[in-house]
Protein backbone atom coordinates (compact mmCIF):
# COMPACT_ATOMS: atom_id res chain seq x y z
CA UNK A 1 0.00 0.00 0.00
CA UNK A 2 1.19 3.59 -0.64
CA UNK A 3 1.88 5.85 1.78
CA UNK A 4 -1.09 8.71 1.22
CA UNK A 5 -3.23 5.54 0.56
CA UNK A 6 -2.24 4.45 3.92
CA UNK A 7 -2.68 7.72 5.25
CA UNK A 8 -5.85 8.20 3.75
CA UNK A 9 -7.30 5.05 5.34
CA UNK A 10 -6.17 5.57 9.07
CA UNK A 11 -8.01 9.14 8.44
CA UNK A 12 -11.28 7.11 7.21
CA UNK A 13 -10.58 4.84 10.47
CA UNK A 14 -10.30 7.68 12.75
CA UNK A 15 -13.32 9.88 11.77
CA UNK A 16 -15.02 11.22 14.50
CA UNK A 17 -18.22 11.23 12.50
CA UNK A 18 -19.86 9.78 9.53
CA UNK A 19 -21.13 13.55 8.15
CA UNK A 20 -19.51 14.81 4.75
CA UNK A 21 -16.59 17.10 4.78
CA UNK A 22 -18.57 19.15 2.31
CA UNK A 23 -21.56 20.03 4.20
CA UNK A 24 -19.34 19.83 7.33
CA UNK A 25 -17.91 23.14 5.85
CA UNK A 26 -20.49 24.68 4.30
CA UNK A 27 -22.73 24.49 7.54
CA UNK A 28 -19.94 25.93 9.62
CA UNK A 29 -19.48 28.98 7.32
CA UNK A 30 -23.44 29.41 7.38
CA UNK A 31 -23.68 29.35 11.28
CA UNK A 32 -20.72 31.78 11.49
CA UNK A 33 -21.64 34.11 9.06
CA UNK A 34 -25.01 34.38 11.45
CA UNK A 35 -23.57 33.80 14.75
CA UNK A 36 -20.79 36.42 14.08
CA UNK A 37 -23.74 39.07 12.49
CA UNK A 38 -25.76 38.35 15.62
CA UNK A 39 -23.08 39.35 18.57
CA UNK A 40 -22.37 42.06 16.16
CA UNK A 41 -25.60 43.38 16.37
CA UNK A 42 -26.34 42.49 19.95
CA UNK A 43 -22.82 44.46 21.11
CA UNK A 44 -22.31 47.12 18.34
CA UNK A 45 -23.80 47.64 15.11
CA UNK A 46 -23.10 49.93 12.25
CA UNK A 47 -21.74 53.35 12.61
CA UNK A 48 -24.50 56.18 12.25
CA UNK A 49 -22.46 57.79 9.29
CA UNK A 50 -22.13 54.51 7.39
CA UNK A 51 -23.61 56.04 4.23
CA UNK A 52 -21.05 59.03 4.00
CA UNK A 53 -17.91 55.96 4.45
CA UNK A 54 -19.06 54.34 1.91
CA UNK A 55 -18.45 57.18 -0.37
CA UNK A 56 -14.57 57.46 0.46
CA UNK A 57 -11.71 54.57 -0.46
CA UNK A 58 -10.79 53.60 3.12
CA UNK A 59 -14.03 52.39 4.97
CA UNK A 60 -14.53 50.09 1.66
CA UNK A 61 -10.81 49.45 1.93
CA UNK A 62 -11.13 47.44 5.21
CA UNK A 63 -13.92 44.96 3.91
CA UNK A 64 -11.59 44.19 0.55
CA UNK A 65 -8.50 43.36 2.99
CA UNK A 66 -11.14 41.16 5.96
CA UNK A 67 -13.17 39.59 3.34
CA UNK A 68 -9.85 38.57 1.41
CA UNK A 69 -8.62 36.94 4.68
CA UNK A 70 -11.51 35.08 5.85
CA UNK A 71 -12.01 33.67 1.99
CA UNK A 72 -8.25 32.41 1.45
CA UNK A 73 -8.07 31.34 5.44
CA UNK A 74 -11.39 29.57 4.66
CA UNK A 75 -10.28 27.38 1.72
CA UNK A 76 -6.79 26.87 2.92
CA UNK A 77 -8.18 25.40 6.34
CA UNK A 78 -10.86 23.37 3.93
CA UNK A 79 -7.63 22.30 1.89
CA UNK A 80 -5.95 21.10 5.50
CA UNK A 81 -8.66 19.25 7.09
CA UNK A 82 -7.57 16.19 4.68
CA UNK A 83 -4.15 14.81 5.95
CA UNK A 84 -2.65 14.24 2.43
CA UNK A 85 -2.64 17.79 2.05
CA UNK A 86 1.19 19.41 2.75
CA UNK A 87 0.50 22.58 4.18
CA UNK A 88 3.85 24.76 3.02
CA UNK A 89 3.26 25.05 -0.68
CA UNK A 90 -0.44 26.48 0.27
CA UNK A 91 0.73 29.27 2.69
CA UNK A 92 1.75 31.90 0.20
CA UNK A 93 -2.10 32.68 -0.64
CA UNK A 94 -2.53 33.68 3.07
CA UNK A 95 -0.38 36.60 1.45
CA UNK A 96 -3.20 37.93 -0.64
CA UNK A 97 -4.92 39.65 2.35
CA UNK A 98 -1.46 41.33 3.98
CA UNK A 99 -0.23 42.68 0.54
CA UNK A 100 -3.26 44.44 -0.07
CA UNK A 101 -3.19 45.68 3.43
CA UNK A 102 0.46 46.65 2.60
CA UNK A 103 -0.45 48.54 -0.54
CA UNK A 104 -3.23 50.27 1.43
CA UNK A 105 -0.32 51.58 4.31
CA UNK A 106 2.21 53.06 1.41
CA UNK A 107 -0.83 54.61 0.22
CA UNK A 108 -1.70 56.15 3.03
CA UNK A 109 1.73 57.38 4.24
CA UNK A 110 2.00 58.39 0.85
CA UNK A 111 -0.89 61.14 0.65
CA UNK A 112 -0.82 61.68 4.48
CA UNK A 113 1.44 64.09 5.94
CA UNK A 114 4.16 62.57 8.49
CA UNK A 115 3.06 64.40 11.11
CA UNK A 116 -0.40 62.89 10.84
CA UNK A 117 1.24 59.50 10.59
CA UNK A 118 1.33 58.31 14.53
CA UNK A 119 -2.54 59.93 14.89
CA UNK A 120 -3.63 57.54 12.48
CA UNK A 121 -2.32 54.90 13.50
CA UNK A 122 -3.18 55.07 17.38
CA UNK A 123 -7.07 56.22 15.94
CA UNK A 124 -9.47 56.57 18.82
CA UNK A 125 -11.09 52.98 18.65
CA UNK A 126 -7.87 51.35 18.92
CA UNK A 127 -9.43 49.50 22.68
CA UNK A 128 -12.36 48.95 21.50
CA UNK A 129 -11.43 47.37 18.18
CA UNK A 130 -8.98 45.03 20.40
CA UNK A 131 -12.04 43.75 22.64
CA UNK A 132 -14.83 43.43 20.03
CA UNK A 133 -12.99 41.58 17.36
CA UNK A 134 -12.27 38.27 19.03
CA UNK A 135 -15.71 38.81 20.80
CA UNK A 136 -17.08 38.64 17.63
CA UNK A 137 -14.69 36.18 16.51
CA UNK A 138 -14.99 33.52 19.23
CA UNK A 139 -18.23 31.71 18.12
CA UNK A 140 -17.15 31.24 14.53
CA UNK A 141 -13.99 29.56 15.81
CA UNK A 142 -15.40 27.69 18.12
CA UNK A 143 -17.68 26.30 14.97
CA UNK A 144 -14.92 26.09 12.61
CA UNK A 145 -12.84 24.18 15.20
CA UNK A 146 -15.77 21.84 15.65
CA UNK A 147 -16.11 21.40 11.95
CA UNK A 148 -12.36 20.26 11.78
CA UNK A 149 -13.11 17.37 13.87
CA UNK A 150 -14.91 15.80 11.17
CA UNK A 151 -11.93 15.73 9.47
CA UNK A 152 -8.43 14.23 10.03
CA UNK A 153 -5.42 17.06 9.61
CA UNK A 154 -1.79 16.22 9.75
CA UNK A 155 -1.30 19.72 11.18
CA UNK A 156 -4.43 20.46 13.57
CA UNK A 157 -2.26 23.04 15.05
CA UNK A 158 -2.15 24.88 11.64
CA UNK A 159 -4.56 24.24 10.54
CA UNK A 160 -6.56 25.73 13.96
CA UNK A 161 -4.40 28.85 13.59
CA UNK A 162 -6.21 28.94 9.86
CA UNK A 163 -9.66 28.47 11.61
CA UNK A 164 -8.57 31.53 13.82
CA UNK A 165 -7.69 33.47 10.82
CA UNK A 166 -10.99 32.78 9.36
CA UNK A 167 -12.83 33.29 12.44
CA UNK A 168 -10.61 36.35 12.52
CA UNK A 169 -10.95 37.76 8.95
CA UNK A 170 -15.11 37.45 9.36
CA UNK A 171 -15.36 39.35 13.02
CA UNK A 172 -13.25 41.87 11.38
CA UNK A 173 -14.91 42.48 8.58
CA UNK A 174 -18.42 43.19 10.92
CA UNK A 175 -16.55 45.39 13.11
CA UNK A 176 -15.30 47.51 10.68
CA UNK A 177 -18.71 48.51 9.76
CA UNK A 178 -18.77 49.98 13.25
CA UNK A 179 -15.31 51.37 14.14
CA UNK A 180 -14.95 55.08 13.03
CA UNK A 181 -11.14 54.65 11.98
CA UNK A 182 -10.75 53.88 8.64
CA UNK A 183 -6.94 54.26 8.65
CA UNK A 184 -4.69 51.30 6.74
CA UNK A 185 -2.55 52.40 9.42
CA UNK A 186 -5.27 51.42 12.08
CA UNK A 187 -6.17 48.55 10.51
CA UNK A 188 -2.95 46.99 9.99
CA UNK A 189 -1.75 47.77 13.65
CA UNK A 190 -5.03 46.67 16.01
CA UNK A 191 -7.26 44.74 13.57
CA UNK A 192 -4.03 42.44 12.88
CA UNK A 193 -3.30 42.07 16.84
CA UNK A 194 -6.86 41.23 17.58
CA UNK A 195 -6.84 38.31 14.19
CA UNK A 196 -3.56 37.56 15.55
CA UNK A 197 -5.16 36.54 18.92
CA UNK A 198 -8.08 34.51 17.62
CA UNK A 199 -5.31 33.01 15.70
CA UNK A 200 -3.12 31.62 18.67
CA UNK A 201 -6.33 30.78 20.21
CA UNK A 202 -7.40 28.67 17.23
CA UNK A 203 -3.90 26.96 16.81
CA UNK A 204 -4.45 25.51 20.71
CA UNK A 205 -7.77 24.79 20.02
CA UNK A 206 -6.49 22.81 16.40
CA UNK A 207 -4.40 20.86 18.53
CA UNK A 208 -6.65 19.95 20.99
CA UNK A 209 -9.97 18.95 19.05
CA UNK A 210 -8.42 17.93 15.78
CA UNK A 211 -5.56 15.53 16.68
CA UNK A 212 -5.87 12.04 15.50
């Protein structure tokens, strides 16, 4: 027997339930799509002035860089719940969401003046945005991590760190509609610190629930 086939048949063996991979997924993005929507709403909601933001380039910005994380997170960690998959060759894609996050912070210190440089970066949410994001964030892990288990990943503690990202990338992506700083600069200094934390939470989790 081959090696992946072998691998492939200890990861049949060791399911910890019967329920398709496929609808596995698709049920946990579901639930944390309304889970995430629903604390949201409960603990925040939108800004008042969410109609004037939506005219400029940076309030749209932060839903192109969150949405692009949660969706490359979401089918990398998809891609990792089977154990054949090797998980270095995969990891550049995570990239997509940081270089455009990049491109948005040369932008900004670009057309900004230096001296304004340090106000936008600190904002005036910057506690705020650390809390409510892996508030947000928590439930849709906590699915996603539970959604793993029906699969059988050689790394679960990447592959939880990917779940985190997700998780992550969607509570983000809420809270921005809420958080008055618009600021690449803002974004890429406390949104990425509160991700970053889901993240860590979500590797421990990984290895925890999704060993085999």
């Amino acid at each position: 027997m081959e090696t992946h086939e072998l691998i492939k048949a200890l990861a049949a063996d060791t399911r910890r339930s019967g329920m398709p991979m496929a609808i596995a997924w698709s049920g946990a993005a579901v639930a944390s799509l309304a889970v995430a929507a629903i604390v949201f709403l409960a603990l925040l909601g939108p800004r008042p002035d969410i109609a004037n933001a939506l005219e400029t380039l940076r309030f749209p910005f932060k839903f192109v860089v969150t949405i692009a994380l949660a969706a490359s997170a979401f089918g990398l960690l998809r891609m990792l719940s089977r154990p054949e998959t090797e998980p270095r060759p995969l990891l550049p894609y995570l990239a997509i969401a940081p270089a455009l996050l990049a491109a948005g912070v040369l932008a900004e210190l670009v057309v900004s003046p230096a001296n304004a440089w340090s106000a936008k970066l600190v904002g005036t949410n910057s506690l705020v945005c650390l809390t409510y994001i892996p508030l947000i964030g928590t439930g849709p892990l906590a699915l996603l991590l539970l959604a793993l288990r029906h699969g059988a990943p050689s790394r679960p503690a990447i592959a939880g760190a990917l779940a985190g990202l997700t998780a992550g990338g969607v509570a983000a992506a809420f809270y921005a509609t809420h958080c008055p700083d618009d600021s690449p600069l803002f974004v890429a200094t406390w949104y990425t610190i509160a991700i970053a934390f889901l993240a860590l939470l979500g590797a421990f989790g990984g290895r925890c629930v999704a060993r085999w």
